[in-house]
PDB file of N, CA and C in Angstrom:
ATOM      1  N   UNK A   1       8.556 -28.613  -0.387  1.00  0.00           N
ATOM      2  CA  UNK A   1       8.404 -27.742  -1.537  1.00  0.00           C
ATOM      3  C   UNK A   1       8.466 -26.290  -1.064  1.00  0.00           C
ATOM      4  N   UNK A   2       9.398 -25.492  -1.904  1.00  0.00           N
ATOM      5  CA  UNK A   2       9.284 -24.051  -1.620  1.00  0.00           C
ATOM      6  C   UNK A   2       8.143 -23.015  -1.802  1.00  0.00           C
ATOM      7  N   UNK A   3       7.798 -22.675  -0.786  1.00  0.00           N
ATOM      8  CA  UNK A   3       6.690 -21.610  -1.426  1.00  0.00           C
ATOM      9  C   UNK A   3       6.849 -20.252  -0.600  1.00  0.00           C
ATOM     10  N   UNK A   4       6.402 -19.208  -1.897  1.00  0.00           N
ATOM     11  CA  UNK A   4       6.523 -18.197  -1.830  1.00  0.00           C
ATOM     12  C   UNK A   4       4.922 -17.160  -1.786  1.00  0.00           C
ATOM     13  N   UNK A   5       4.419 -16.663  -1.038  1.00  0.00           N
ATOM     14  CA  UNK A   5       3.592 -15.407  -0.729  1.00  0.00           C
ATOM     15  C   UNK A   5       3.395 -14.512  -0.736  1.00  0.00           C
ATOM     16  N   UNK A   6       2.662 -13.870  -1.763  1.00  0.00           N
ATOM     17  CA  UNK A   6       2.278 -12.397  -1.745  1.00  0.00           C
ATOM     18  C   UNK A   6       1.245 -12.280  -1.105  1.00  0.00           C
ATOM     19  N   UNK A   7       1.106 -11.106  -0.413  1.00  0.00           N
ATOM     20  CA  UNK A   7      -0.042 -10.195  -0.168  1.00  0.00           C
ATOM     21  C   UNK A   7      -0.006  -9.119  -0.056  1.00  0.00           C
ATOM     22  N   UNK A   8      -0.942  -8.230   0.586  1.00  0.00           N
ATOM     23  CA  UNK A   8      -1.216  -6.644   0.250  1.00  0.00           C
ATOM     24  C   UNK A   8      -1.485  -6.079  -0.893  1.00  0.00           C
ATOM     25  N   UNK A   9      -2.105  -6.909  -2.083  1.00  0.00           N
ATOM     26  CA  UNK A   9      -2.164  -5.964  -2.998  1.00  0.00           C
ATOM     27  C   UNK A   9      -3.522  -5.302  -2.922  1.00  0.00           C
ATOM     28  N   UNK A  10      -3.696  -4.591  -3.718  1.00  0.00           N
ATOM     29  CA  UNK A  10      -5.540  -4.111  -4.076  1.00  0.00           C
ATOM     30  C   UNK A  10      -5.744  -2.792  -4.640  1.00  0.00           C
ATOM     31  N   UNK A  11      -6.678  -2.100  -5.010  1.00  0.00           N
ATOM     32  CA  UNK A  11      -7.016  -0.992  -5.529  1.00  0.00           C
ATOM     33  C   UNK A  11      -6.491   0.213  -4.439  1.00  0.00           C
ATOM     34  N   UNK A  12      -5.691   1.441  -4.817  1.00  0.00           N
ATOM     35  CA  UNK A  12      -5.535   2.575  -4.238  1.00  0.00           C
ATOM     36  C   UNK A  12      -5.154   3.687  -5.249  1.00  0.00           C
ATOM     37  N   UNK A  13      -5.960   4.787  -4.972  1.00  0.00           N
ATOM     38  CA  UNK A  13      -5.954   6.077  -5.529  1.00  0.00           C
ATOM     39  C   UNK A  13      -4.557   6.371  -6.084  1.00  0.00           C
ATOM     40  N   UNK A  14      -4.346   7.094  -7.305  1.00  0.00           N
ATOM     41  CA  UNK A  14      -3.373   7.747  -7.393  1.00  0.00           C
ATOM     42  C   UNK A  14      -2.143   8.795  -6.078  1.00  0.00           C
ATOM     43  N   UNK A  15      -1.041   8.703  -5.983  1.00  0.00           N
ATOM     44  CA  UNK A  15      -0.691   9.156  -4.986  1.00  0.00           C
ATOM     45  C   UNK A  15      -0.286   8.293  -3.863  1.00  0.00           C
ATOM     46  N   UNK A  16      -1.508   7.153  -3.440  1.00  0.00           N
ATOM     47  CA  UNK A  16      -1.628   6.399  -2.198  1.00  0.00           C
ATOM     48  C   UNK A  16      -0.233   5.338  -1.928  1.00  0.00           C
ATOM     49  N   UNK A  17      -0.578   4.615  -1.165  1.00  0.00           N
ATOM     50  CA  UNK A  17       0.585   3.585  -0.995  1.00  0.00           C
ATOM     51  C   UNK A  17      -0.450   2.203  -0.781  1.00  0.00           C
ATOM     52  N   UNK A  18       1.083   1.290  -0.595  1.00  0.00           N
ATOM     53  CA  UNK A  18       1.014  -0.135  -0.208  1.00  0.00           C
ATOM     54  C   UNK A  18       2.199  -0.283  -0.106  1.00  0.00           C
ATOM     55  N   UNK A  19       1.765  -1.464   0.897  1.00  0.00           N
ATOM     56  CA  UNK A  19       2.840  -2.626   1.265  1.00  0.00           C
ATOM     57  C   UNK A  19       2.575  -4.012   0.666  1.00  0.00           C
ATOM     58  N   UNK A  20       3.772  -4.462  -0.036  1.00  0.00           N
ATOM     59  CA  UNK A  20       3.375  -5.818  -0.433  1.00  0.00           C
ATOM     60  C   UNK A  20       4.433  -6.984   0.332  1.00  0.00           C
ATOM     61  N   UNK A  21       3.673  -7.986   0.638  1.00  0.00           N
ATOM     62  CA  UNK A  21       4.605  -8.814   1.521  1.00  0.00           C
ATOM     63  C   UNK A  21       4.562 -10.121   0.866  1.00  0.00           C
ATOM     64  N   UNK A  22       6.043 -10.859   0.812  1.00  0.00           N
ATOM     65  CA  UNK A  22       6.029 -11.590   0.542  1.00  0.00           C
ATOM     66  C   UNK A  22       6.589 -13.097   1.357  1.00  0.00           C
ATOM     67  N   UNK A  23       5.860 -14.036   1.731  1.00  0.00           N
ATOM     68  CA  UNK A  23       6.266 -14.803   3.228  1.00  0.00           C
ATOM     69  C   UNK A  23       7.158 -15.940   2.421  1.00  0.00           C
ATOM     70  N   UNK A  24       7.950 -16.795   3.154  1.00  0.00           N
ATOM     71  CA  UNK A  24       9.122 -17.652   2.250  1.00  0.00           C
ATOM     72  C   UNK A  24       8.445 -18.960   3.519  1.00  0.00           C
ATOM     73  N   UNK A  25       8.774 -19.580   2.744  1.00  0.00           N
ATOM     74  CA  UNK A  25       8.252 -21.324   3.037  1.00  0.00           C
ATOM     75  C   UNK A  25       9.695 -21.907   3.943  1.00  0.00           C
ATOM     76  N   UNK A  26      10.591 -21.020   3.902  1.00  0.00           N
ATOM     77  CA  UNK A  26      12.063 -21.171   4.896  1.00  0.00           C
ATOM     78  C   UNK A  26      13.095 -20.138   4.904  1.00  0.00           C
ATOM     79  N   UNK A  27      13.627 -20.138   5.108  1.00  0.00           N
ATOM     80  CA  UNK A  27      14.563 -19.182   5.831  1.00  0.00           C
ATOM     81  C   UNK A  27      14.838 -18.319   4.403  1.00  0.00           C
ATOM     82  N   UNK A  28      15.081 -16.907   4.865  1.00  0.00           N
ATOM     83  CA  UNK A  28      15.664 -16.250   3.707  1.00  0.00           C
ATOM     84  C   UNK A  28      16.894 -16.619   2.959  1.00  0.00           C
ATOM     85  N   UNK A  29      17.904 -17.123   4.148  1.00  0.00           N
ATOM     86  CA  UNK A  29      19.454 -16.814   4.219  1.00  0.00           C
ATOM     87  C   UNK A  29      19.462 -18.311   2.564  1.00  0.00           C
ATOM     88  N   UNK A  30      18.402 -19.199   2.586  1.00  0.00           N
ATOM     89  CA  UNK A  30      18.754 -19.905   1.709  1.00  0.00           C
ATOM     90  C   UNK A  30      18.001 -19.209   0.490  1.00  0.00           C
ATOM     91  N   UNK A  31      18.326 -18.079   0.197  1.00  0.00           N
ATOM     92  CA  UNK A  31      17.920 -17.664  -1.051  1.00  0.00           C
ATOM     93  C   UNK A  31      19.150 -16.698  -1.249  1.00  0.00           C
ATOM     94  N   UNK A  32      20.144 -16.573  -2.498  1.00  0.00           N
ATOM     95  CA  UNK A  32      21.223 -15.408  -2.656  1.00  0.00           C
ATOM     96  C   UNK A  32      20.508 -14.354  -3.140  1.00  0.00           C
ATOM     97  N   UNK A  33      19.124 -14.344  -3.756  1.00  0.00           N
ATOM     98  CA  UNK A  33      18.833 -13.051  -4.456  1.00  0.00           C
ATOM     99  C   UNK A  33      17.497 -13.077  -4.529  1.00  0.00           C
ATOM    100  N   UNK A  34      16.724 -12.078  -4.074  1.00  0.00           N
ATOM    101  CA  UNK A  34      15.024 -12.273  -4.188  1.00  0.00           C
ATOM    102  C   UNK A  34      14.574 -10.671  -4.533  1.00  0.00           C
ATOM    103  N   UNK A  35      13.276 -10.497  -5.247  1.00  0.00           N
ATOM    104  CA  UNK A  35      13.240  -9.645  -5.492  1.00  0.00           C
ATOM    105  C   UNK A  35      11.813  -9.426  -5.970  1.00  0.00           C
ATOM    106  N   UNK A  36      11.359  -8.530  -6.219  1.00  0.00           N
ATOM    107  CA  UNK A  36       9.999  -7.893  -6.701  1.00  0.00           C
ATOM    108  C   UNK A  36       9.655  -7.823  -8.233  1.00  0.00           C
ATOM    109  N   UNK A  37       9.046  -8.494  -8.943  1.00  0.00           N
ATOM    110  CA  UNK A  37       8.676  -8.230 -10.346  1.00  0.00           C
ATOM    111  C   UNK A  37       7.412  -7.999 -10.173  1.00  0.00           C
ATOM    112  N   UNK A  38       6.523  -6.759 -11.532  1.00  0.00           N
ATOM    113  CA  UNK A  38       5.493  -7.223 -11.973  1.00  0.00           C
ATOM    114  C   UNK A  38       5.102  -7.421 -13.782  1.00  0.00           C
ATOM    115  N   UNK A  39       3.837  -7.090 -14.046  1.00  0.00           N
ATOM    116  CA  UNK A  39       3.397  -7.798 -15.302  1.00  0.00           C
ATOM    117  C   UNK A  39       2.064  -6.926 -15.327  1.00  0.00           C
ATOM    118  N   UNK A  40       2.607  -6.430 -16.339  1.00  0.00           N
ATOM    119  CA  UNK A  40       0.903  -5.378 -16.579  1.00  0.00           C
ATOM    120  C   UNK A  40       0.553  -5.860 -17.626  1.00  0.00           C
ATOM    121  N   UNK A  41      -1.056  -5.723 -17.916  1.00  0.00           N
ATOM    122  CA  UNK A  41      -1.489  -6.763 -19.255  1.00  0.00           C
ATOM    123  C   UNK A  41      -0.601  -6.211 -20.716  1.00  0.00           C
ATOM    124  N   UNK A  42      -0.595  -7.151 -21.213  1.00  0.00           N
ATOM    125  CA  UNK A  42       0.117  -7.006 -22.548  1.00  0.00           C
ATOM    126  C   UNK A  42       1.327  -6.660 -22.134  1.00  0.00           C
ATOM    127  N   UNK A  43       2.337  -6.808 -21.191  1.00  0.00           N
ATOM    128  CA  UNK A  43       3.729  -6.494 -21.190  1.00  0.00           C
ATOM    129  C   UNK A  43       4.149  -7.502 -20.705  1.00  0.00           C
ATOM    130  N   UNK A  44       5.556  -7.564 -20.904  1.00  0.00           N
ATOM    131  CA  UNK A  44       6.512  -8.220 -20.088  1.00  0.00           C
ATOM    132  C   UNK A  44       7.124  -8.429 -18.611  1.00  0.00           C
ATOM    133  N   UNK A  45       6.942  -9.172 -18.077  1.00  0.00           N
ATOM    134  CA  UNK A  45       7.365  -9.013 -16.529  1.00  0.00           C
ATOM    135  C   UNK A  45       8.522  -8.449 -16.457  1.00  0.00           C
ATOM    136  N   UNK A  46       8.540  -8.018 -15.373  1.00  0.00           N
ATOM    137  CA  UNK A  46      10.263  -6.510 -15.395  1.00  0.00           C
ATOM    138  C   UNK A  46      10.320  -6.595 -13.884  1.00  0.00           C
ATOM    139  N   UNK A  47      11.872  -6.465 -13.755  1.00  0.00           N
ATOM    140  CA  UNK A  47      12.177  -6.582 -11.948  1.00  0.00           C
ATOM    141  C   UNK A  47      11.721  -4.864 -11.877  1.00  0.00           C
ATOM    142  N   UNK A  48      11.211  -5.264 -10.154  1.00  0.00           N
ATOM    143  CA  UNK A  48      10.769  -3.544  -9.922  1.00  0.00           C
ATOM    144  C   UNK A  48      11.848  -3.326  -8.640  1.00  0.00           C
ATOM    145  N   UNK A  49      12.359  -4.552  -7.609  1.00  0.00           N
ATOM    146  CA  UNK A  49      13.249  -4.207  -7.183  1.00  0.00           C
ATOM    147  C   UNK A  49      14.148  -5.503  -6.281  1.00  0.00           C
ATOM    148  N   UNK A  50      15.384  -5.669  -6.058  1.00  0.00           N
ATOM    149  CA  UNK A  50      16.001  -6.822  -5.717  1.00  0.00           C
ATOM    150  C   UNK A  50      16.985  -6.577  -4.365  1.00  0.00           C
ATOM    151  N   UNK A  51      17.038  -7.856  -3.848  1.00  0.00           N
ATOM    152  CA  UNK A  51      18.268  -7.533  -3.469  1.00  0.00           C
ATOM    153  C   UNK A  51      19.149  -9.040  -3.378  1.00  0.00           C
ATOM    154  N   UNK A  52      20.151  -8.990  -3.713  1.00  0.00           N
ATOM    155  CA  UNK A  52      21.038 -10.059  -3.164  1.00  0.00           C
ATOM    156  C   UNK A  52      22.070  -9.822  -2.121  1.00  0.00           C
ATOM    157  N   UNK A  53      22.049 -11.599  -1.104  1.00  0.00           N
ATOM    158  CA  UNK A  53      22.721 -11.465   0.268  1.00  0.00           C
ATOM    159  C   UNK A  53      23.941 -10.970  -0.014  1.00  0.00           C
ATOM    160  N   UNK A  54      24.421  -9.783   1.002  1.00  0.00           N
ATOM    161  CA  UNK A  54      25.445  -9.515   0.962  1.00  0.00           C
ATOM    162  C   UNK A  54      25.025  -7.260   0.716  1.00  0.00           C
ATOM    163  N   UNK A  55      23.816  -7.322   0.731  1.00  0.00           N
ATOM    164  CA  UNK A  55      23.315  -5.651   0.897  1.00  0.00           C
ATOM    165  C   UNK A  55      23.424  -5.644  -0.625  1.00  0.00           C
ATOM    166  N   UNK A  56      23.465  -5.647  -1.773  1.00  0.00           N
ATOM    167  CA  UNK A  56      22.908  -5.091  -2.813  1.00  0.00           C
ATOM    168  C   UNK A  56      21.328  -5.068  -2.875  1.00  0.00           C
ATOM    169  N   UNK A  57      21.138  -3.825  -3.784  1.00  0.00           N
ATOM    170  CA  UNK A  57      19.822  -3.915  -3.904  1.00  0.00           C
ATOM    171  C   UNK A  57      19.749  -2.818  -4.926  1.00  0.00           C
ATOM    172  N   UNK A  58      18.649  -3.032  -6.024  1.00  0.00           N
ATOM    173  CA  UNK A  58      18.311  -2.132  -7.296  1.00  0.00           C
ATOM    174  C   UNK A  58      17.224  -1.976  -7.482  1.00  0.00           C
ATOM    175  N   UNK A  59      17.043  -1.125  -8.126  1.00  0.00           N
ATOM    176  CA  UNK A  59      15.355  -0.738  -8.708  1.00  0.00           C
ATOM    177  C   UNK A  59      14.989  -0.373 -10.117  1.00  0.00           C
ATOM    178  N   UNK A  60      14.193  -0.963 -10.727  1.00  0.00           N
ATOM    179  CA  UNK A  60      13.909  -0.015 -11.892  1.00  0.00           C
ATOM    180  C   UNK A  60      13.581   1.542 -12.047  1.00  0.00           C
ATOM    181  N   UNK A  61      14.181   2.348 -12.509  1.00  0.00           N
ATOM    182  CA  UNK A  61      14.695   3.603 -12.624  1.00  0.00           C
ATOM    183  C   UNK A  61      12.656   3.675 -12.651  1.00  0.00           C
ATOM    184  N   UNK A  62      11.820   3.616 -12.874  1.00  0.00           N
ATOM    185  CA  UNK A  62      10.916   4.036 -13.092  1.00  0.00           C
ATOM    186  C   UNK A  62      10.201   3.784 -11.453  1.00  0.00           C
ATOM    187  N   UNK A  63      10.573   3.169 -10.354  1.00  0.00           N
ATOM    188  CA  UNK A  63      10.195   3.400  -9.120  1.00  0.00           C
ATOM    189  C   UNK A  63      11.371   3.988  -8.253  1.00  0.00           C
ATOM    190  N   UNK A  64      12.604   4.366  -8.444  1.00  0.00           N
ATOM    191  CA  UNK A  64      13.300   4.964  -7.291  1.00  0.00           C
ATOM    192  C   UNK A  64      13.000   6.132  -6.781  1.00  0.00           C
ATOM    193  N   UNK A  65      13.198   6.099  -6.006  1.00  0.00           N
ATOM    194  CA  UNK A  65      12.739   7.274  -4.600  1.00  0.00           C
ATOM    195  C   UNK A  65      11.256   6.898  -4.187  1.00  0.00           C
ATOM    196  N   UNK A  66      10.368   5.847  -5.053  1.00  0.00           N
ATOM    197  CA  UNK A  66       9.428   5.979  -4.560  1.00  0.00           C
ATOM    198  C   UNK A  66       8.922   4.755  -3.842  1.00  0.00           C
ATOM    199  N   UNK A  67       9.656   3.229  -4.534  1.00  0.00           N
ATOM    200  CA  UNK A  67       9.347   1.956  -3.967  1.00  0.00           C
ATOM    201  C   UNK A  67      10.542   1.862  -2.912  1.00  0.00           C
ATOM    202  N   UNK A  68      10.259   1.088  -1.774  1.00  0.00           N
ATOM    203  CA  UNK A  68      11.374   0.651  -1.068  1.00  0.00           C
ATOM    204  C   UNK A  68      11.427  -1.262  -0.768  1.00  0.00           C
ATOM    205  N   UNK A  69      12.392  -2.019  -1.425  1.00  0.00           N
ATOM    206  CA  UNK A  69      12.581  -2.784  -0.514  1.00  0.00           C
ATOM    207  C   UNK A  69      13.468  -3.211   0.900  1.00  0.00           C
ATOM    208  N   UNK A  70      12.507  -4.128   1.645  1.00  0.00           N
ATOM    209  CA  UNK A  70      13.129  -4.231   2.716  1.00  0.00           C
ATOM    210  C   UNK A  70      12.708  -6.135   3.405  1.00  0.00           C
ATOM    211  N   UNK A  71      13.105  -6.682   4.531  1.00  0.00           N
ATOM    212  CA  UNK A  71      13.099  -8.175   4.951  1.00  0.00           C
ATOM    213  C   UNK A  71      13.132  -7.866   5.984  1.00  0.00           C
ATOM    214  N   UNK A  72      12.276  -8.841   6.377  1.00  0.00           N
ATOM    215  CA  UNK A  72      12.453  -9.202   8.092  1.00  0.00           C
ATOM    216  C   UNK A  72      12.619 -10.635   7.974  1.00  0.00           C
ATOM    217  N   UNK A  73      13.918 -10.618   8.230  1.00  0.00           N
ATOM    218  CA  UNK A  73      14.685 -12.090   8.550  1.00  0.00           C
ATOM    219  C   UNK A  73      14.128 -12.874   9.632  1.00  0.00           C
ATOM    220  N   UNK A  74      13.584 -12.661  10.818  1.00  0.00           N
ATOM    221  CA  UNK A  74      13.015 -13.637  11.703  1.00  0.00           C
ATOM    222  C   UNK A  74      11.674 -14.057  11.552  1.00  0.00           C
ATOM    223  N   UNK A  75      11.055 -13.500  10.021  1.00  0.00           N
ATOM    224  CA  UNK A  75       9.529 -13.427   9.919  1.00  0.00           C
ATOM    225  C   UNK A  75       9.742 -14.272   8.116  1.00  0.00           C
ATOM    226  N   UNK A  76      10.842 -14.412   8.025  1.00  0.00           N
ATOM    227  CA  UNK A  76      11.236 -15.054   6.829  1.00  0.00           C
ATOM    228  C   UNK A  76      10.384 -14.612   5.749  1.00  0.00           C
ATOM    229  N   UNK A  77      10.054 -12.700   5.691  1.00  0.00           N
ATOM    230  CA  UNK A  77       9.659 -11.743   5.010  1.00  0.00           C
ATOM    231  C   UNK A  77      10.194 -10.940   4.379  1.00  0.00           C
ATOM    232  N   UNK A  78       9.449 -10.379   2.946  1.00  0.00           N
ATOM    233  CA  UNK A  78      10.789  -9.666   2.186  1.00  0.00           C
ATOM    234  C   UNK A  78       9.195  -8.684   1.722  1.00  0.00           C
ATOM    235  N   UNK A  79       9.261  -7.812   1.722  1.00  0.00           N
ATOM    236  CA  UNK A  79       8.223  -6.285   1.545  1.00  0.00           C
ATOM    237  C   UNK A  79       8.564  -5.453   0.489  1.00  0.00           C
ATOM    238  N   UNK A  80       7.621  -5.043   0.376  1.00  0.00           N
ATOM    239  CA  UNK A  80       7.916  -3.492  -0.986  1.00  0.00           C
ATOM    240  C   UNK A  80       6.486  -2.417  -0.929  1.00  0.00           C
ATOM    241  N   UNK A  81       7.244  -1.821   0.230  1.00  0.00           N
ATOM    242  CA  UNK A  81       6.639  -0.294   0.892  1.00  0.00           C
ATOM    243  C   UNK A  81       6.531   0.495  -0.679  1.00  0.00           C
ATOM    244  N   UNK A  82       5.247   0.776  -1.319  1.00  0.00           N
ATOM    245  CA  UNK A  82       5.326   1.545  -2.195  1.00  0.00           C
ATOM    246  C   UNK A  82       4.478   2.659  -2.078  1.00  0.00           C
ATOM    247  N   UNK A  83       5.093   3.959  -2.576  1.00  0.00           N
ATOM    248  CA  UNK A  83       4.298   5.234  -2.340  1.00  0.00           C
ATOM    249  C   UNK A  83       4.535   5.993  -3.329  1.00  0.00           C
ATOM    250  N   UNK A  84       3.757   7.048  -3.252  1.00  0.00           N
ATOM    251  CA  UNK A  84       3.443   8.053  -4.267  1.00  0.00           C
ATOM    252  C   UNK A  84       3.011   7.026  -5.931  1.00  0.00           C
ATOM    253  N   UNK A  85       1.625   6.034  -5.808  1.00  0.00           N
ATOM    254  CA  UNK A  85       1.964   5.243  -6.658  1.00  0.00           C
ATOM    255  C   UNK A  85       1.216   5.876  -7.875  1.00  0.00           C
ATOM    256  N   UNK A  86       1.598   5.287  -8.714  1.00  0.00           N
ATOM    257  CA  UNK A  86       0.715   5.929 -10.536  1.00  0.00           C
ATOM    258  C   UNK A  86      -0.083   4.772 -10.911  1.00  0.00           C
ATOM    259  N   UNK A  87      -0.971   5.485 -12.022  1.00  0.00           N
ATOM    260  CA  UNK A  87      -1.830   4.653 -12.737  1.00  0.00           C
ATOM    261  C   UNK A  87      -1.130   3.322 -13.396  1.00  0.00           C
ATOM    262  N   UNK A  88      -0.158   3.858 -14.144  1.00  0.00           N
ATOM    263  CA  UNK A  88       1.172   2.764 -14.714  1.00  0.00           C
ATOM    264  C   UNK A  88       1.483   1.639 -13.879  1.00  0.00           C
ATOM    265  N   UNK A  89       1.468   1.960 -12.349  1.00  0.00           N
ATOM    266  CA  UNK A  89       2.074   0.636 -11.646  1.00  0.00           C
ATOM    267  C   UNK A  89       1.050  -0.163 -11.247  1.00  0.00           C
ATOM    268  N   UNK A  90      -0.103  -0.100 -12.480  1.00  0.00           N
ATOM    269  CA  UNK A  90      -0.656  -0.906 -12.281  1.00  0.00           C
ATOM    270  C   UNK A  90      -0.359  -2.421 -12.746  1.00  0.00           C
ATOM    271  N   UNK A  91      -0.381  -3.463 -11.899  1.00  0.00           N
ATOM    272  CA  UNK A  91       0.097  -4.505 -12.455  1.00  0.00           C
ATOM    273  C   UNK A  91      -0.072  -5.944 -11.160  1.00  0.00           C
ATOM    274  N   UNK A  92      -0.079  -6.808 -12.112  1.00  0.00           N
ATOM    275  CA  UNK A  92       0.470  -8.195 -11.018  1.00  0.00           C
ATOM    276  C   UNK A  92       2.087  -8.170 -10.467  1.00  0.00           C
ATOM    277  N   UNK A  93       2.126  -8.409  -9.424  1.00  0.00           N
ATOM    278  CA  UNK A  93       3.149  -7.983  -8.165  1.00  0.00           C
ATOM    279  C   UNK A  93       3.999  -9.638  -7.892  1.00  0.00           C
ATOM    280  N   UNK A  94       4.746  -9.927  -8.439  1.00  0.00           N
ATOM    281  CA  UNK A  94       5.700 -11.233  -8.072  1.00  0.00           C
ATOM    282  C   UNK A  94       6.336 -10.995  -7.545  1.00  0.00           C
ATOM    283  N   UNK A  95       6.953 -12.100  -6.624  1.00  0.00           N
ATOM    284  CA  UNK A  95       8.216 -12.064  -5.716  1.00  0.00           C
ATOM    285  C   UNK A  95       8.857 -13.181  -6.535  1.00  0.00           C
ATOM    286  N   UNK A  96      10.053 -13.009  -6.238  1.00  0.00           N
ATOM    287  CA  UNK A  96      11.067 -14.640  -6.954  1.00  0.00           C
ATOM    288  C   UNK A  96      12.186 -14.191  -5.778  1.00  0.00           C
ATOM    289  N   UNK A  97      12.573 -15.724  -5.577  1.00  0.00           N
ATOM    290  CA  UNK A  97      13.707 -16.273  -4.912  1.00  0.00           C
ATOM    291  C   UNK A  97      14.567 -17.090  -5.828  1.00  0.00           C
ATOM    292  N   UNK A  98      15.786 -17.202  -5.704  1.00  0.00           N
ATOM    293  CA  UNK A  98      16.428 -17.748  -6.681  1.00  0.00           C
ATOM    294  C   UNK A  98      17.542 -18.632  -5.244  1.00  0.00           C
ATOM    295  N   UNK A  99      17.128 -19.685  -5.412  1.00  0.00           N
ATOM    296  CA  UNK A  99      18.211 -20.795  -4.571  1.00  0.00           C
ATOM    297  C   UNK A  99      19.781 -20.769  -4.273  1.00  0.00           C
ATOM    298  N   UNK A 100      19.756 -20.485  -3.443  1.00  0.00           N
ATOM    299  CA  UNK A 100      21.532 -20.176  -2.902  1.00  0.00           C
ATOM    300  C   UNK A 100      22.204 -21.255  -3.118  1.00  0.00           C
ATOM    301  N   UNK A 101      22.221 -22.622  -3.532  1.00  0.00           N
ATOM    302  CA  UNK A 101      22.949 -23.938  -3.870  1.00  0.00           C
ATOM    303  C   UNK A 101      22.344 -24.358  -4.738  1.00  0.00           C
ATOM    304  N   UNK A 102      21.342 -24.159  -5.403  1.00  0.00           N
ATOM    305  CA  UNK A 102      21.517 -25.030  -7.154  1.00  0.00           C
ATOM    306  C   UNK A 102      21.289 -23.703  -7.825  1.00  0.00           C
ATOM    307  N   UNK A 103      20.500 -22.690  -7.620  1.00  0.00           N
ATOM    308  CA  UNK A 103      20.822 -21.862  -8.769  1.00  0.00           C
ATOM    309  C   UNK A 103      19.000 -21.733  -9.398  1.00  0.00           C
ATOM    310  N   UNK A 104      18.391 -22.435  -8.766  1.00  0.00           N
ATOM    311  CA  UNK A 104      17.049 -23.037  -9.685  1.00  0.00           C
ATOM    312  C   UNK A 104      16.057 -21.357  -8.581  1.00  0.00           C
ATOM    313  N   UNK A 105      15.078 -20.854  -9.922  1.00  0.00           N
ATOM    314  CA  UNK A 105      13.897 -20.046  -9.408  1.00  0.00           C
ATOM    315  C   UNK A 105      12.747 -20.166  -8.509  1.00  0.00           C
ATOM    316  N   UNK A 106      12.148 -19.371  -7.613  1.00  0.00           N
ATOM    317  CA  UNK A 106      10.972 -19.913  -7.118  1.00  0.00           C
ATOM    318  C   UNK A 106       9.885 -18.297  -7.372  1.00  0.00           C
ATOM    319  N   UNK A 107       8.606 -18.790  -7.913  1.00  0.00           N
ATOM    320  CA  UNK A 107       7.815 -17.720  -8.002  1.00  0.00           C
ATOM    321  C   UNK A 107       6.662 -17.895  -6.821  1.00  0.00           C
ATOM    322  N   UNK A 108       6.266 -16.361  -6.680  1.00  0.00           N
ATOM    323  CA  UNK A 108       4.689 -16.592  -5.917  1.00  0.00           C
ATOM    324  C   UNK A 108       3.716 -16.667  -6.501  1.00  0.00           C
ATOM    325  N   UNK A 109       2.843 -16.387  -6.123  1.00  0.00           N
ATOM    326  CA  UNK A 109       1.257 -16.475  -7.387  1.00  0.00           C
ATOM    327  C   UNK A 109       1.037 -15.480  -8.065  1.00  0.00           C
ATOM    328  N   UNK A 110       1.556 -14.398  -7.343  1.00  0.00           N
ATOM    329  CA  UNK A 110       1.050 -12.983  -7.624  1.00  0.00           C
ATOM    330  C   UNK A 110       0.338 -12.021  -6.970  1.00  0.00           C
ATOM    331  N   UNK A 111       0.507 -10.970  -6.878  1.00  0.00           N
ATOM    332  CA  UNK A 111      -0.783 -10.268  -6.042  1.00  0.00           C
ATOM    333  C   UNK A 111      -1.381  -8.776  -6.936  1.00  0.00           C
ATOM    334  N   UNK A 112      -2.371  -8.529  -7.213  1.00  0.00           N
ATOM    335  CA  UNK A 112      -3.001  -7.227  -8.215  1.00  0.00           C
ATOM    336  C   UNK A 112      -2.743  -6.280  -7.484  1.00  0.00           C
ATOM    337  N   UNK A 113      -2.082  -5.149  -8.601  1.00  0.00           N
ATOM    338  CA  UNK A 113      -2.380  -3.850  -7.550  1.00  0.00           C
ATOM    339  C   UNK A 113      -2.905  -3.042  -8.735  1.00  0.00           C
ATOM    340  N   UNK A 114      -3.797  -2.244  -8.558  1.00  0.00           N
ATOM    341  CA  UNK A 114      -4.535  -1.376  -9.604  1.00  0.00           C
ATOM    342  C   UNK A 114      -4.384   0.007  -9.210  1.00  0.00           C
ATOM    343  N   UNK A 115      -4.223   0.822  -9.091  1.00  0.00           N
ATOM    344  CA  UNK A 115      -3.673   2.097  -8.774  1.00  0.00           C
ATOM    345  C   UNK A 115      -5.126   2.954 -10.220  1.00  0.00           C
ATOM    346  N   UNK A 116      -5.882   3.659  -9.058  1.00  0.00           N
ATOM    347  CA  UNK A 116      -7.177   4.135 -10.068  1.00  0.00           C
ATOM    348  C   UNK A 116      -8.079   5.000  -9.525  1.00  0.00           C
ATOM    349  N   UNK A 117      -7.904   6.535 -10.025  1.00  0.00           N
ATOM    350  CA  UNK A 117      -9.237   6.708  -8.918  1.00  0.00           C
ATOM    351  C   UNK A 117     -10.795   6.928  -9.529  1.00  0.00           C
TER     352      UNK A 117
END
């Protein structure tokens, strides 16, 4: 069974950062597209940033310049270095992998980040 891992989330001041990591249950290379969503209460989950194999990668216009994703392929890790963060990004933090041969989703549990001072 595939599983997917968040961590790093938690409470930090306006301004501050985090890293959120997300660990894969196998190799990246079998995922074509993985990426960062979250879910703030009463909203809709929204990608915050992706990338699929082959170097694409996007962001929601409401974190560029300030979230970065990035992977470490031998740690079968995919991260989202975030800084200069706001009250707004406050939210539950998903990762999804989407299967390179059937096409089918995989979610993590989630991880909180509250951004508050």
């Amino acid at each position: 069974q595939v599983q997917l891992v968040e961590s790093g989330g938690g409470l930090v001041q306006p301004g501050g950062s985090l890293r959120l990591s997300c660990a894969t249950s196998r190799t990246i290379f079998s995922f074509d597209a993985m990426g960062w969503y979250r879910q703030a209460p009463g909203k809709q989950r929204e990608l915050v940033a992706g990338f699929q194999n082959g170097g694409i990668t996007n962001y929601a216009d409401s974190v560029k310049g300030r979230f970065t994703i990035s992977r470490d392929d031998a740690k079968n890790t995919v991260y989202l270095q975030m800084n200069s963060l706001k009250p707004e990004d406050t939210a539950v933090y998903y990762c999804r992998g989407r299967d390179k041969i059937y096409g089918n989703y995989y979610w993590g549990q989630g991880t909180q980040v509250t951004v508050s001072s």
